[in-house]
N, C-alpha and C. Protein backbone atom coordinates (compact mmCIF):
# COMPACT_ATOMS: atom_id res chain seq x y z
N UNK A 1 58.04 143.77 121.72
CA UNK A 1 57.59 142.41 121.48
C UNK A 1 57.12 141.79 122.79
N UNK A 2 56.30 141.04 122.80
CA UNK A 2 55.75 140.60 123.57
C UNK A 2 55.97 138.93 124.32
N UNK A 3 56.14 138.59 125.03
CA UNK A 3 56.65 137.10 125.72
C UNK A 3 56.09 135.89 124.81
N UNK A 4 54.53 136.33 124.02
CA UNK A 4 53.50 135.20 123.68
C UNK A 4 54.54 135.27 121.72
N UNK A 5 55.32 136.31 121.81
CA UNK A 5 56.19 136.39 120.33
C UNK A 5 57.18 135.71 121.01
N UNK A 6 57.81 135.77 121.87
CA UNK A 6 59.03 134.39 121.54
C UNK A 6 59.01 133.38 122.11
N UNK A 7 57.83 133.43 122.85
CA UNK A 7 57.43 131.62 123.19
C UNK A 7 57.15 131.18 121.31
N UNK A 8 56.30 131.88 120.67
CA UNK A 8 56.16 131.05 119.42
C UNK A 8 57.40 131.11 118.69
N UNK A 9 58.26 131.98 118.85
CA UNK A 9 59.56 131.82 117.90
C UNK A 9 60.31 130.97 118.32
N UNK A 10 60.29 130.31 120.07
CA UNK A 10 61.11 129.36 120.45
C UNK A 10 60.45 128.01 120.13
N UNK A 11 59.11 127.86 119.83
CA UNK A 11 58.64 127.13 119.63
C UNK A 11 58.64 126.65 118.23
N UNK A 12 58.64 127.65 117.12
CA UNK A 12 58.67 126.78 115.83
C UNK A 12 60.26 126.25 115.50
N UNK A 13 61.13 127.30 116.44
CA UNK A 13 62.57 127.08 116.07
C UNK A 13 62.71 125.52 116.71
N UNK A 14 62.31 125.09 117.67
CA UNK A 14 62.19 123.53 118.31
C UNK A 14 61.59 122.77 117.43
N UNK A 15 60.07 123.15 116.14
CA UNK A 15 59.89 122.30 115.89
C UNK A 15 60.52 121.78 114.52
N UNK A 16 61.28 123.17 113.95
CA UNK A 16 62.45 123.12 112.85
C UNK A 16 63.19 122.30 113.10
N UNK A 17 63.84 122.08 114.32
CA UNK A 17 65.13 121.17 114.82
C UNK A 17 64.28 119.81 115.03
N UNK A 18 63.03 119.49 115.17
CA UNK A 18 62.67 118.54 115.06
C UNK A 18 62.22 117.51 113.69
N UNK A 19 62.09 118.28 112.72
CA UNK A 19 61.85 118.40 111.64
C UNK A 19 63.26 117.66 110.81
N UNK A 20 64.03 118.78 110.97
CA UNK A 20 65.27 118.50 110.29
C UNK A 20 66.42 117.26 110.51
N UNK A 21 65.90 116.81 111.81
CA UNK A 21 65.98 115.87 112.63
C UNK A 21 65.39 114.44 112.42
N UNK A 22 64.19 115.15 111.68
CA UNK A 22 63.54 113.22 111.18
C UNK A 22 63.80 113.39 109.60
N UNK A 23 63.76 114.50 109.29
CA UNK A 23 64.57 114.13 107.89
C UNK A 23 65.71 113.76 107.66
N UNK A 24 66.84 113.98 108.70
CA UNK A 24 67.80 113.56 108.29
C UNK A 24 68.35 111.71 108.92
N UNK A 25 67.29 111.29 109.75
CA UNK A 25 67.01 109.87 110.26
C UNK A 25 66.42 109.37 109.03
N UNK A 26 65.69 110.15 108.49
CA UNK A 26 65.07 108.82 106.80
C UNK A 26 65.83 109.33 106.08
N UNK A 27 66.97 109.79 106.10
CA UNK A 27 67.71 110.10 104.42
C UNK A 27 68.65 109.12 105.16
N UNK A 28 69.15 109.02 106.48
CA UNK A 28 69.85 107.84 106.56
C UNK A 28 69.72 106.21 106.38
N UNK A 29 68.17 106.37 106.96
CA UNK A 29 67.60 105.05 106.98
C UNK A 29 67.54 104.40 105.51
N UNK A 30 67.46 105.51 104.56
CA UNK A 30 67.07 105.24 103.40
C UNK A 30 67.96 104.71 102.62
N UNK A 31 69.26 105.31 102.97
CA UNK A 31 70.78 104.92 102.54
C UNK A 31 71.49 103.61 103.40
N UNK A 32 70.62 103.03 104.14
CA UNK A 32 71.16 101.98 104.92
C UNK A 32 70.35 100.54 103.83
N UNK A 33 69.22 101.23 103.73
CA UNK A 33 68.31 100.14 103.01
C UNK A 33 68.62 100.07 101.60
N UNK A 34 69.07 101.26 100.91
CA UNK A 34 69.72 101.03 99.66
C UNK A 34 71.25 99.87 99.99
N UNK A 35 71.98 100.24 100.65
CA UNK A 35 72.87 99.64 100.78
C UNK A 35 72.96 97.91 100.82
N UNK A 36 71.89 97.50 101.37
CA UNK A 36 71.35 96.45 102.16
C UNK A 36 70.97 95.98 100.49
N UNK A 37 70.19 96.41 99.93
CA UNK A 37 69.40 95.70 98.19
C UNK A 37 70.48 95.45 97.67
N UNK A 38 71.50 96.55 97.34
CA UNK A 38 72.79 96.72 97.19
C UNK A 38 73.94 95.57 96.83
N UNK A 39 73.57 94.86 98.45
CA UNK A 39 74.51 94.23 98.48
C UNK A 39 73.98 92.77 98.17
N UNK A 40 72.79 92.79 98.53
CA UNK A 40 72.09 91.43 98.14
C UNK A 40 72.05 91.20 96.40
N UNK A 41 72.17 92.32 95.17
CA UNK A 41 72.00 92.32 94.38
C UNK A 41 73.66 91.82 94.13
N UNK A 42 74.21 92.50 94.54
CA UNK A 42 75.76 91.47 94.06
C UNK A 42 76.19 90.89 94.80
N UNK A 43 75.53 89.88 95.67
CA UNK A 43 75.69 88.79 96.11
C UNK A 43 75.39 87.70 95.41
N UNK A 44 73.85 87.98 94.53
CA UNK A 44 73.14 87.01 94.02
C UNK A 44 73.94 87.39 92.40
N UNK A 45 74.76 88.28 92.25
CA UNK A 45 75.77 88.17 90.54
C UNK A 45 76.78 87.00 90.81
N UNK A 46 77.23 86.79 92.44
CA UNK A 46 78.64 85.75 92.69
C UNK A 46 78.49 84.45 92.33
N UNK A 47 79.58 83.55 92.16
CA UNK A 47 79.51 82.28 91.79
C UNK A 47 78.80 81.64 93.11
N UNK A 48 78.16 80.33 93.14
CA UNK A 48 77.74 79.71 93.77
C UNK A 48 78.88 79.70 94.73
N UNK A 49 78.31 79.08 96.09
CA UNK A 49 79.42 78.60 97.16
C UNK A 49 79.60 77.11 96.86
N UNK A 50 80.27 76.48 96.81
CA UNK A 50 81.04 75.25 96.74
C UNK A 50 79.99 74.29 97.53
N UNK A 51 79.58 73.38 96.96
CA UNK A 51 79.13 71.96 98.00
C UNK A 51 79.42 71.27 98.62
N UNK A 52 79.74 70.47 100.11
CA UNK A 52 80.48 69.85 100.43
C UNK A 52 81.23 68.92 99.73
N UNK A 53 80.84 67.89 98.47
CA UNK A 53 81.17 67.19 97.78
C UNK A 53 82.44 67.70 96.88
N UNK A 54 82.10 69.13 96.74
CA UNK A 54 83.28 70.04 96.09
C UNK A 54 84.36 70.59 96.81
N UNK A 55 84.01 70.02 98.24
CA UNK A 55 85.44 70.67 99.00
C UNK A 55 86.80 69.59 98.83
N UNK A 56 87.87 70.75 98.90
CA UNK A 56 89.44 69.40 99.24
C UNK A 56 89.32 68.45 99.89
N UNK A 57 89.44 66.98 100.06
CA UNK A 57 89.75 66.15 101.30
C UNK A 57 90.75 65.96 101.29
N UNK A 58 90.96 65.15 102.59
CA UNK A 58 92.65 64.40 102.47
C UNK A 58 92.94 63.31 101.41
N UNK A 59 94.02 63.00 101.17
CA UNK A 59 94.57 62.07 100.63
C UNK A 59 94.10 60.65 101.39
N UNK A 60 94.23 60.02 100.27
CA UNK A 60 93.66 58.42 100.98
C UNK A 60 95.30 58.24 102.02
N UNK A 61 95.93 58.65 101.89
CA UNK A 61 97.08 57.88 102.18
C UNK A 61 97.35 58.74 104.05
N UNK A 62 96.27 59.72 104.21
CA UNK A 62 96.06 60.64 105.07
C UNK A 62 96.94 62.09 104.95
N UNK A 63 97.20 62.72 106.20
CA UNK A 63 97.74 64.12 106.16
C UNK A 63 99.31 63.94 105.54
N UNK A 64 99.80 65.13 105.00
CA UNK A 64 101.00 65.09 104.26
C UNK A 64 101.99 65.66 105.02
N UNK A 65 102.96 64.86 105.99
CA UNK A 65 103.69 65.55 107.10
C UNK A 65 104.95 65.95 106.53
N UNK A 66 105.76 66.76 107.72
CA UNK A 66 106.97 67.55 107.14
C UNK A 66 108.10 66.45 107.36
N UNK A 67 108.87 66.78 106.29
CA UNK A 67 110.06 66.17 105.98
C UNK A 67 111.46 67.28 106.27
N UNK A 68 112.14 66.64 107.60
CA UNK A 68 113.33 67.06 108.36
C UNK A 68 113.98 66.35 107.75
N UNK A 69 115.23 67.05 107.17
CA UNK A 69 117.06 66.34 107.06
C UNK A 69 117.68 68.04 107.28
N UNK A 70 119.17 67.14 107.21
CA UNK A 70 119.85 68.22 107.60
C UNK A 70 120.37 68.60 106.35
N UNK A 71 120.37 69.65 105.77
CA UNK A 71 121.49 70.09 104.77
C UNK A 71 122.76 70.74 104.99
N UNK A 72 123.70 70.88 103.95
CA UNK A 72 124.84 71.53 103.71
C UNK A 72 125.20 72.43 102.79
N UNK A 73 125.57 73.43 102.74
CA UNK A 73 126.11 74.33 101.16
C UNK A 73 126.70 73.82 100.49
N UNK A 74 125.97 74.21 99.38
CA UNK A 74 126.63 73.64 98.36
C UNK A 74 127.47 75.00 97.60
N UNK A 75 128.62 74.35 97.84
CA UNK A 75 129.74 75.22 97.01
C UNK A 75 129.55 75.50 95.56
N UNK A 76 130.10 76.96 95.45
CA UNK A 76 130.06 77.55 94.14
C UNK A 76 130.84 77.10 92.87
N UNK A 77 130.88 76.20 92.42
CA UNK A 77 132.07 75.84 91.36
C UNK A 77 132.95 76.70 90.78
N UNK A 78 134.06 76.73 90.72
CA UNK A 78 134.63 77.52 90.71
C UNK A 78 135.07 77.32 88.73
N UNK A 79 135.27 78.55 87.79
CA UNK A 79 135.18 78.92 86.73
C UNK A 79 136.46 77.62 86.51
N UNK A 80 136.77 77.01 85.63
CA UNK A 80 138.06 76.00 85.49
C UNK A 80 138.35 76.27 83.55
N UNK A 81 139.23 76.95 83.39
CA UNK A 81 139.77 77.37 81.86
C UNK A 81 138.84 78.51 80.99
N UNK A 82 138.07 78.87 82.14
CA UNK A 82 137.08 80.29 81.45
C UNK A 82 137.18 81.41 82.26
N UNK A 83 136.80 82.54 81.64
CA UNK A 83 136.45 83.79 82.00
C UNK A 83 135.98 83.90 83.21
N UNK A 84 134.38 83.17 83.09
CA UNK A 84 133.68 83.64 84.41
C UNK A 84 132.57 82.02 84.28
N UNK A 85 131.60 81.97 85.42
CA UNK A 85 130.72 81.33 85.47
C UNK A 85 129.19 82.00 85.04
N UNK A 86 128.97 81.80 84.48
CA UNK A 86 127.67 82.17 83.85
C UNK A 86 125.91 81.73 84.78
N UNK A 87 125.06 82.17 85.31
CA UNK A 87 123.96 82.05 85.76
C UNK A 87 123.46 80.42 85.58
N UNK A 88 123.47 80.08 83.87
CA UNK A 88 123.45 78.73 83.65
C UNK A 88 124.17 77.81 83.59
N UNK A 89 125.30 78.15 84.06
CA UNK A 89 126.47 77.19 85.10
C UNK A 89 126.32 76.55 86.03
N UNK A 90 125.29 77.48 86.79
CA UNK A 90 125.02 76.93 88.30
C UNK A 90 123.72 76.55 88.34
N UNK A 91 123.72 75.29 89.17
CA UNK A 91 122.43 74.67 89.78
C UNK A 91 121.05 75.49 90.21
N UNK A 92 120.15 74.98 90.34
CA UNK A 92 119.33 75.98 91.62
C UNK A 92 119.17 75.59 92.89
N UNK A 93 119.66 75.02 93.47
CA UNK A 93 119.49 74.97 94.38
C UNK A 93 121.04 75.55 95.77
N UNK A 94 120.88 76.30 96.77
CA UNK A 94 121.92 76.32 97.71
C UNK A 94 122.12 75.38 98.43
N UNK A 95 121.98 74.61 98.60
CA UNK A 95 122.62 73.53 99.79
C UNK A 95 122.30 71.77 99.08
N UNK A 96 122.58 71.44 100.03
CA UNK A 96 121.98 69.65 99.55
C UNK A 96 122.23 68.93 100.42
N UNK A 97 121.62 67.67 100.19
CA UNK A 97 121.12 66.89 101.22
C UNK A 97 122.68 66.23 102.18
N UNK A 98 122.53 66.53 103.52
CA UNK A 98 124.01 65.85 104.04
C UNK A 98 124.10 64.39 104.00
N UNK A 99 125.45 63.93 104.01
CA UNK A 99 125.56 62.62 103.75
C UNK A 99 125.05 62.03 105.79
N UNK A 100 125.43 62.90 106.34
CA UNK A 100 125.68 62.30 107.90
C UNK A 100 123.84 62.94 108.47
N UNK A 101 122.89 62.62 108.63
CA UNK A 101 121.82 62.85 108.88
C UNK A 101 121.17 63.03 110.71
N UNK A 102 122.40 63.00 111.62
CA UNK A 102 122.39 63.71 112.44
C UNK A 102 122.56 64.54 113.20
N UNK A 103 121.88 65.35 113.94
CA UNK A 103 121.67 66.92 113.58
C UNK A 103 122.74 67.43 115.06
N UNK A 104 123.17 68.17 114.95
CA UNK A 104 124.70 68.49 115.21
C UNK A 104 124.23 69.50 116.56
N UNK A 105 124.55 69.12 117.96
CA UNK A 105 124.17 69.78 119.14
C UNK A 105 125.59 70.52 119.33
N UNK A 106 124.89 71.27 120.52
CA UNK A 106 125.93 71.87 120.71
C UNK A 106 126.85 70.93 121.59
N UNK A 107 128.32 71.44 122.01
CA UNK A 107 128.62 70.79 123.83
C UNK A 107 128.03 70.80 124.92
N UNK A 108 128.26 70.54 125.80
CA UNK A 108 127.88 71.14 127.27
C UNK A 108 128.43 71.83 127.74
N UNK A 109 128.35 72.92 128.23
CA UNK A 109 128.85 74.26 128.78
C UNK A 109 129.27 75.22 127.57
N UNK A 110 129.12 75.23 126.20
CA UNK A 110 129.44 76.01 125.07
C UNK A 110 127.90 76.54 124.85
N UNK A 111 128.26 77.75 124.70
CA UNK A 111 126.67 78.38 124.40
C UNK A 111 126.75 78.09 122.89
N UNK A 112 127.88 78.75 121.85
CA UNK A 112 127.47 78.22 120.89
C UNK A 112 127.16 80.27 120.43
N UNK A 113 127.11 81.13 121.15
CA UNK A 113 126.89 82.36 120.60
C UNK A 113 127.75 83.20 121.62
N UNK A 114 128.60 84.61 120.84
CA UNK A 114 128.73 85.39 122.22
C UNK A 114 127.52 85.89 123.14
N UNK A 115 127.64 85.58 124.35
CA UNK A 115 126.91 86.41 125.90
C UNK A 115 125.80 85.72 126.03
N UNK A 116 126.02 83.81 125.32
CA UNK A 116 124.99 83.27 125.30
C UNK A 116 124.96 82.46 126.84
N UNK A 117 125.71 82.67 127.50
CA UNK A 117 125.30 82.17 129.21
C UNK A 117 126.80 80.76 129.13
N UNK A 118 127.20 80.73 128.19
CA UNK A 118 127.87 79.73 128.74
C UNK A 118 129.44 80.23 129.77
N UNK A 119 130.13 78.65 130.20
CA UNK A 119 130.81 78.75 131.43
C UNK A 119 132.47 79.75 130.89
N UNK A 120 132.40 80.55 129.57
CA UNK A 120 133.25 81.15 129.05
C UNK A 120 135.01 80.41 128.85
N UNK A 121 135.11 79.09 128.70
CA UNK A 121 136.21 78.63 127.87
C UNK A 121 136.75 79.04 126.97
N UNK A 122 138.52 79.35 127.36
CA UNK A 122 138.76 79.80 125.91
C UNK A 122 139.17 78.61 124.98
């Protein structure tokens, strides 16, 4: 074989890889642009977006702030001339509102936890 045979065999094999190369750039491109109609087509199936006129506002009365108290547990009643206490015996709720509404610090020098830094009093 001769040099002028595999210059052309290196040559069509380059222009195969070039080939296969832009075909596989438009089978992508092609699948990017499907995607793209795609999505515009069920975009335009969705409900409208809301109008400003249709958004939440505040309350006339303004923002709705948080409400702090302190609570307490509320004890389990205990069964009095029956078997047991039944689910619809009891309240729903665990705790309730304290009668004394200020909120309970610690001492000074009591951490208040073990190895919480305080001056260790027994």
């Amino acid at each position: 074989m001769s040099t002028a045979t595999f210059e052309l065999a290196a040559t069509s094999s380059e222009v195969l890889n070039v080939i296969a190369a832009f075909v596989g750039g438009m089978v992508i491109a092609g699948a990017l642009v499907w995607a793209v109609q795609f999505g515009m087509r069920v975009r335009d199936r969705e409900l409208p977006r809301p109008t400003p006129d249709e958004q939440t506002h505040l309350p006339d009365t303004g923002p709705v702030h948080e409400l702090r108290e302190v609570r307490e547990p509320d004890e389990v009643p205990h069964a009095e001339g029956r078997e047991r206490l039944l689910p619809h015996d009891l309240h729903h709720a665990g705790s309730r509102r304290s009668e004394d509404q200020n909120r309970k610090r610690w001492l000074p020098g009591k951490s208040g936890s073990f190895g919480g830094g305080g001056i260790g009093h027994a």
